[in-house]
N, C-alpha and C. Protein backbone atom coordinates (compact mmCIF):
# COMPACT_ATOMS: atom_id res chain seq x y z
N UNK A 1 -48.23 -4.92 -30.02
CA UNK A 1 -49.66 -4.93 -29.88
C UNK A 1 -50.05 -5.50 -28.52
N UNK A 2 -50.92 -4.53 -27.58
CA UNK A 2 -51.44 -5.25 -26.67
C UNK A 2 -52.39 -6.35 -27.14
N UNK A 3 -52.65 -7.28 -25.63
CA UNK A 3 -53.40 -8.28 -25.28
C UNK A 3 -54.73 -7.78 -25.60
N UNK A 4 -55.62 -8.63 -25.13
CA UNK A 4 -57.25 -8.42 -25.04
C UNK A 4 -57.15 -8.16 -23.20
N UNK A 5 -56.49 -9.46 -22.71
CA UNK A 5 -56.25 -9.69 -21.68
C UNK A 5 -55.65 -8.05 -20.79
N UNK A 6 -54.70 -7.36 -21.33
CA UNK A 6 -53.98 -6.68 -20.58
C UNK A 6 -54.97 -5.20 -20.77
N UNK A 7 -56.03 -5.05 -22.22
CA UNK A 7 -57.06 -4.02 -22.02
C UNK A 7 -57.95 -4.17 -21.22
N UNK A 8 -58.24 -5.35 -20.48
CA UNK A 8 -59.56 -5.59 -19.97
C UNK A 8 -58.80 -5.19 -18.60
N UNK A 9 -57.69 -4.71 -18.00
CA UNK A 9 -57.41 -4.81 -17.12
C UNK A 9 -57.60 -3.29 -16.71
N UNK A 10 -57.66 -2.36 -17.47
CA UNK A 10 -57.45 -1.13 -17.97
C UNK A 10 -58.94 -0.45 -17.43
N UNK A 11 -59.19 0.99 -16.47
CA UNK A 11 -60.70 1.67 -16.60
C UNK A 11 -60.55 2.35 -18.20
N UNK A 12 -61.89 3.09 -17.59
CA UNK A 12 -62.34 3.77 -18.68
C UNK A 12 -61.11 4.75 -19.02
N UNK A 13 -60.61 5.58 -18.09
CA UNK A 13 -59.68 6.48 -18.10
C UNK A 13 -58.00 5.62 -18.78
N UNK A 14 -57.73 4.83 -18.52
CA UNK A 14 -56.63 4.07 -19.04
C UNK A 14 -55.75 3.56 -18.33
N UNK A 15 -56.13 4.04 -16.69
CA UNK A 15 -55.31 3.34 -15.46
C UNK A 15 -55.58 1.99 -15.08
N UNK A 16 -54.76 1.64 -14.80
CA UNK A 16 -54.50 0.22 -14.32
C UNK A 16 -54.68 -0.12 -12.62
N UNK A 17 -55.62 -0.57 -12.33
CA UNK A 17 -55.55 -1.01 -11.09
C UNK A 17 -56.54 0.35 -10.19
N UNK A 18 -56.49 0.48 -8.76
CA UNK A 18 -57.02 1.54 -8.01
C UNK A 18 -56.25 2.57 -7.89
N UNK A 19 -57.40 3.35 -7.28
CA UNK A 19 -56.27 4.84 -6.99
C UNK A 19 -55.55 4.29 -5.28
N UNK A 20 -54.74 5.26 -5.13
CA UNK A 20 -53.50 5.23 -4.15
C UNK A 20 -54.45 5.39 -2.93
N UNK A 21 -55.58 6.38 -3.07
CA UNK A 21 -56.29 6.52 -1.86
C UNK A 21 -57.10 4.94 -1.49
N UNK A 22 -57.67 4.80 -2.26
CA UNK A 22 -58.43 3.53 -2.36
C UNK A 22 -57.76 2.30 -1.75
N UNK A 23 -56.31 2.14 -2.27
CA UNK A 23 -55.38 1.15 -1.74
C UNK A 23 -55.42 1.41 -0.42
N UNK A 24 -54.43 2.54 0.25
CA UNK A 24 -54.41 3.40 1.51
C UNK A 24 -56.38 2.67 2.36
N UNK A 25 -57.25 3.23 2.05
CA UNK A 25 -58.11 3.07 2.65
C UNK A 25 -58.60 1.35 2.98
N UNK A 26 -58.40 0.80 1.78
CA UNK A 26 -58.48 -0.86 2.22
C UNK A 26 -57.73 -1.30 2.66
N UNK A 27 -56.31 -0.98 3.13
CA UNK A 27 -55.19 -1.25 3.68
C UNK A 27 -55.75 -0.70 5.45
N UNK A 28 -56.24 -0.10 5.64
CA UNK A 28 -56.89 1.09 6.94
C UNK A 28 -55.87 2.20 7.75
N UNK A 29 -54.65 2.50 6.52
CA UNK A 29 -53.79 3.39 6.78
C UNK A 29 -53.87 5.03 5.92
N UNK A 30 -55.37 5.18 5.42
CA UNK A 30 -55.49 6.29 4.69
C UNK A 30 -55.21 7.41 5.24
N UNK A 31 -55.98 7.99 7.29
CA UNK A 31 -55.47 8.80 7.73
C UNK A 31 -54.09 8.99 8.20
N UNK A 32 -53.75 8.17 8.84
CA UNK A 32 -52.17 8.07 9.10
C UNK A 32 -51.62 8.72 7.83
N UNK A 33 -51.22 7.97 6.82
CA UNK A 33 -50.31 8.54 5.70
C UNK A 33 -50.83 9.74 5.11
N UNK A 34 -52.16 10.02 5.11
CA UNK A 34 -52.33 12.05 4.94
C UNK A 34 -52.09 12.54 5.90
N UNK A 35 -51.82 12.08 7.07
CA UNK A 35 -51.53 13.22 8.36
C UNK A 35 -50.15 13.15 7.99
N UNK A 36 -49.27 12.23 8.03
CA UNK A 36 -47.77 12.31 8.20
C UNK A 36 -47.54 12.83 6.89
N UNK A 37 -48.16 12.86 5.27
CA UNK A 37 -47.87 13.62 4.25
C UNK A 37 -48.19 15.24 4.60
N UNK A 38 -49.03 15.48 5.34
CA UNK A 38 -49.23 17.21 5.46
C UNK A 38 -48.18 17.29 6.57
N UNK A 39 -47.68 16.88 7.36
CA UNK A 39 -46.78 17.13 8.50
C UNK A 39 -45.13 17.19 7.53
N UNK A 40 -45.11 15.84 6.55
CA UNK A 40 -43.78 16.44 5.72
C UNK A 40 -43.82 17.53 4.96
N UNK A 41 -45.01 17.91 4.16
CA UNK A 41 -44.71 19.13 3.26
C UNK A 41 -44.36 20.80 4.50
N UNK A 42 -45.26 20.28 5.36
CA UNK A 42 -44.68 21.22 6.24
C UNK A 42 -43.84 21.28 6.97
N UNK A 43 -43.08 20.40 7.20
CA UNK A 43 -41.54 20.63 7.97
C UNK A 43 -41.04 21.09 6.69
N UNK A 44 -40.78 20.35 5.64
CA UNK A 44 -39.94 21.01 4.09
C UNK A 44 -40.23 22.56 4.01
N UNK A 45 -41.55 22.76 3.61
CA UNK A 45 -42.00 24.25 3.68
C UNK A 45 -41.36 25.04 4.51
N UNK A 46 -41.37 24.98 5.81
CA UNK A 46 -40.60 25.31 7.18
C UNK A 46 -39.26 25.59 6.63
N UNK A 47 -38.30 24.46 6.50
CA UNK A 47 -36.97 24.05 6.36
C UNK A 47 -36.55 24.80 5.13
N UNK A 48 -37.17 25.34 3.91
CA UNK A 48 -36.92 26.35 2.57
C UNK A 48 -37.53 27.89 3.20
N UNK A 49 -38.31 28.19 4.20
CA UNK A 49 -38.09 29.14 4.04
C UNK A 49 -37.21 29.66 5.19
N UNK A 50 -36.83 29.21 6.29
CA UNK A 50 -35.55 28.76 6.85
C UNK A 50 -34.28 29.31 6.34
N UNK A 51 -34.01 28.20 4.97
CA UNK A 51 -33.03 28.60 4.18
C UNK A 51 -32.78 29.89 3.51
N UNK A 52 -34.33 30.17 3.08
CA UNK A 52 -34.15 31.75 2.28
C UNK A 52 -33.89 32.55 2.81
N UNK A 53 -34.11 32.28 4.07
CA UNK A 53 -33.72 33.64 5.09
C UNK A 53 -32.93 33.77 5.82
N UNK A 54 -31.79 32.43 5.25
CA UNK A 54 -30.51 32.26 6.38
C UNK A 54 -31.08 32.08 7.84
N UNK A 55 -31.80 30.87 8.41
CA UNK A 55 -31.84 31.26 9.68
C UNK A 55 -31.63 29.73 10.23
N UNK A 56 -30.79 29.91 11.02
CA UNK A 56 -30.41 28.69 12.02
C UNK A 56 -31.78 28.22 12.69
N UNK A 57 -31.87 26.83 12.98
CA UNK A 57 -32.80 26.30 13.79
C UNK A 57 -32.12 27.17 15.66
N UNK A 58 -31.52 27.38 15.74
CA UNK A 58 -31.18 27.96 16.82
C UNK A 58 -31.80 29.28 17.02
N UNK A 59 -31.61 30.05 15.86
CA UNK A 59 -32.26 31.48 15.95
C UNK A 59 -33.85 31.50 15.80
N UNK A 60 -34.35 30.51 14.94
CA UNK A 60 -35.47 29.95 15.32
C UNK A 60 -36.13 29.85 16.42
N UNK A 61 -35.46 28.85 17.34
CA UNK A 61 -35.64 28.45 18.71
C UNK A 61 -35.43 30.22 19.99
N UNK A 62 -34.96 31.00 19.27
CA UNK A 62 -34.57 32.40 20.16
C UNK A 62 -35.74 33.00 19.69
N UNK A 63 -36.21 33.22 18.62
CA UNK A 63 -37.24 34.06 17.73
C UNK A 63 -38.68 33.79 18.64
N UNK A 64 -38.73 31.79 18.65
CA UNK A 64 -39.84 31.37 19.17
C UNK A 64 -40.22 31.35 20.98
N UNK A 65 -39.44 31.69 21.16
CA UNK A 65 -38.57 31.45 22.87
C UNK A 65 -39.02 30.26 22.89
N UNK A 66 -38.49 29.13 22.20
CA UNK A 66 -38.51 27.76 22.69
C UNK A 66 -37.46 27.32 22.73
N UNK A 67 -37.08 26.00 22.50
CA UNK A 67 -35.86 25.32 22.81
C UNK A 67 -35.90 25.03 21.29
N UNK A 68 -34.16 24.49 21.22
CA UNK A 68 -33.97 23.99 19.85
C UNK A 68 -34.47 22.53 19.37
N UNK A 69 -35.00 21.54 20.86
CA UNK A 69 -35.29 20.55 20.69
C UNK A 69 -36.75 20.60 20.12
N UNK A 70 -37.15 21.73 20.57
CA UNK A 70 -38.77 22.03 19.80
C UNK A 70 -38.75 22.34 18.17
N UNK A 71 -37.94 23.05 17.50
CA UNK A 71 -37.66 23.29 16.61
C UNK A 71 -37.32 21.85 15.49
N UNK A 72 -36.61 21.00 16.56
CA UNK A 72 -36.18 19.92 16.03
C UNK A 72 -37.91 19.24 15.22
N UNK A 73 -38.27 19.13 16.59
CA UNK A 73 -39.63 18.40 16.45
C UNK A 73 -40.43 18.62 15.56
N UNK A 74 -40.59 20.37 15.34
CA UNK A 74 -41.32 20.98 14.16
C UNK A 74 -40.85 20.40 12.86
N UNK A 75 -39.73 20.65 12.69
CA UNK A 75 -38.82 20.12 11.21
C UNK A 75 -38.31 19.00 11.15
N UNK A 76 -38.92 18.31 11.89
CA UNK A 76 -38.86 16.65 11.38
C UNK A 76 -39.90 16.11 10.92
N UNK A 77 -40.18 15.15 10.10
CA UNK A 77 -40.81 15.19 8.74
C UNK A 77 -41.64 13.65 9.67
N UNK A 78 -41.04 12.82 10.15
CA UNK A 78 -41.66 12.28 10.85
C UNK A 78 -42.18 11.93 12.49
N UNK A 79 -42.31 13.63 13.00
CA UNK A 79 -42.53 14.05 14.33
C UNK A 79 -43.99 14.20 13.71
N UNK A 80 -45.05 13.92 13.94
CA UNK A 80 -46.54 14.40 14.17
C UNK A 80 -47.05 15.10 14.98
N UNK A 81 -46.38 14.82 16.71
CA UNK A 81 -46.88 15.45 17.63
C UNK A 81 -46.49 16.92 17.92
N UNK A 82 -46.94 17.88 17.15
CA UNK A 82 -46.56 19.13 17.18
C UNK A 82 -48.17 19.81 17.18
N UNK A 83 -48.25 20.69 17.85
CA UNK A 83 -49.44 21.41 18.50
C UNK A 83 -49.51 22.74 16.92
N UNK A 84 -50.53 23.08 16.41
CA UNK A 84 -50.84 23.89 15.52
C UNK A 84 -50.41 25.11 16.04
N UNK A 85 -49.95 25.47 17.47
CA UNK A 85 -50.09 26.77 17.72
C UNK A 85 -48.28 26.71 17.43
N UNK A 86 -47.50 25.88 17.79
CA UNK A 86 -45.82 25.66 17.71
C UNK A 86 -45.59 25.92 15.94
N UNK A 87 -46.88 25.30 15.32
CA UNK A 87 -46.49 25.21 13.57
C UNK A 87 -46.92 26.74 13.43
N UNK A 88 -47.96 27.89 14.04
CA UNK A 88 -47.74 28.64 13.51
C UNK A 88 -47.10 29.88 13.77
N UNK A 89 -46.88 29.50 15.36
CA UNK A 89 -45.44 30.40 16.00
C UNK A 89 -44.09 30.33 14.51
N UNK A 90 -44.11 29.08 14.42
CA UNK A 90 -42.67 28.75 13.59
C UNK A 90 -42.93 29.31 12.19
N UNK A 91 -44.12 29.22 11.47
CA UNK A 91 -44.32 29.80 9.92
C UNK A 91 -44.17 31.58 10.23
N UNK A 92 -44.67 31.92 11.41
CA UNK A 92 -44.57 33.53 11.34
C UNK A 92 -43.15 34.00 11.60
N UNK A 93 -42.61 33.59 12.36
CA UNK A 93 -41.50 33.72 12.26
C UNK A 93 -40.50 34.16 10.88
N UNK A 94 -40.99 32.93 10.55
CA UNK A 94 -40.43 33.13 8.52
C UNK A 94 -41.22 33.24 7.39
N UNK A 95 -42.07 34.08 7.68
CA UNK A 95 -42.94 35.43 7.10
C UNK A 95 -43.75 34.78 6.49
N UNK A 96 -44.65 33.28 6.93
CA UNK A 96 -45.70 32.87 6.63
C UNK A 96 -46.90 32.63 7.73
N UNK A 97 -47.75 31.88 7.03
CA UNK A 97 -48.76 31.55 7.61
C UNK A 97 -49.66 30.22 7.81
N UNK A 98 -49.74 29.47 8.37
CA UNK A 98 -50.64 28.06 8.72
C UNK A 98 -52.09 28.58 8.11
N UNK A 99 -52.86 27.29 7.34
CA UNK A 99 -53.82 27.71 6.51
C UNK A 99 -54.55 26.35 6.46
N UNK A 100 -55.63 26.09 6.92
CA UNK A 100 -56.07 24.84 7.29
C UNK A 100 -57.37 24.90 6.64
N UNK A 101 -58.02 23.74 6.25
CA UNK A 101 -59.45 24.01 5.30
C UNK A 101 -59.94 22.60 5.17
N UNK A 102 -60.61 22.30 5.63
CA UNK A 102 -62.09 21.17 5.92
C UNK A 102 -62.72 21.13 4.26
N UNK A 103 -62.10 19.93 3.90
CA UNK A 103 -62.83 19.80 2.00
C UNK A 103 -63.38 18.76 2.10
């Protein structure tokens, strides 16, 4: 049997404590950690379809006429400084597309 103590701790919904954004934002690291979370799903994204298509970061780097150190940069999960036009040179390549949306 719970407390009285440990329900009162509880919202309406049944969570305990704040949301993750909320923490993030009183902490004053909310943008940072959504920029570097959309920069990992997209190196991963990158890096699987990569894989499906058998393609070396090298052939990559030939496809894009860049260097492989650029490639590097794209598919590292904690590189940020990558220009939107390098992320969508690199998604077309491997038969996608960059898709950006202001919510």
């Amino acid at each position: 049997m719970k407390s009285a103590e440990s329900n009162s701790l509880r919202n309406e919904k049944g969570y305990q404590g704040s949301t993750l954004d909320s923490f993030l934002q009183e902490e004053g690291v909310l943008e940072q950690m959504t920029s570097r979370a959309i920069k990992e799903v997209i190196a991963w994204q990158l890096g699987e379809a990569m894989r499906q298509r058998r393609m070396s970061k090298s052939a990559l780097a030939r496809v894009m006429r860049t260097s492989r150190t650029q490639v590097d940069r794209v598919l590292d999960p904690e590189n940020g400084n990558v220009t939107l036009e390098t992320l969508q040179k690199a998604a077309a390549v491997v038969g996608r597309r960059v898709e950006l949306q202001l919510v």
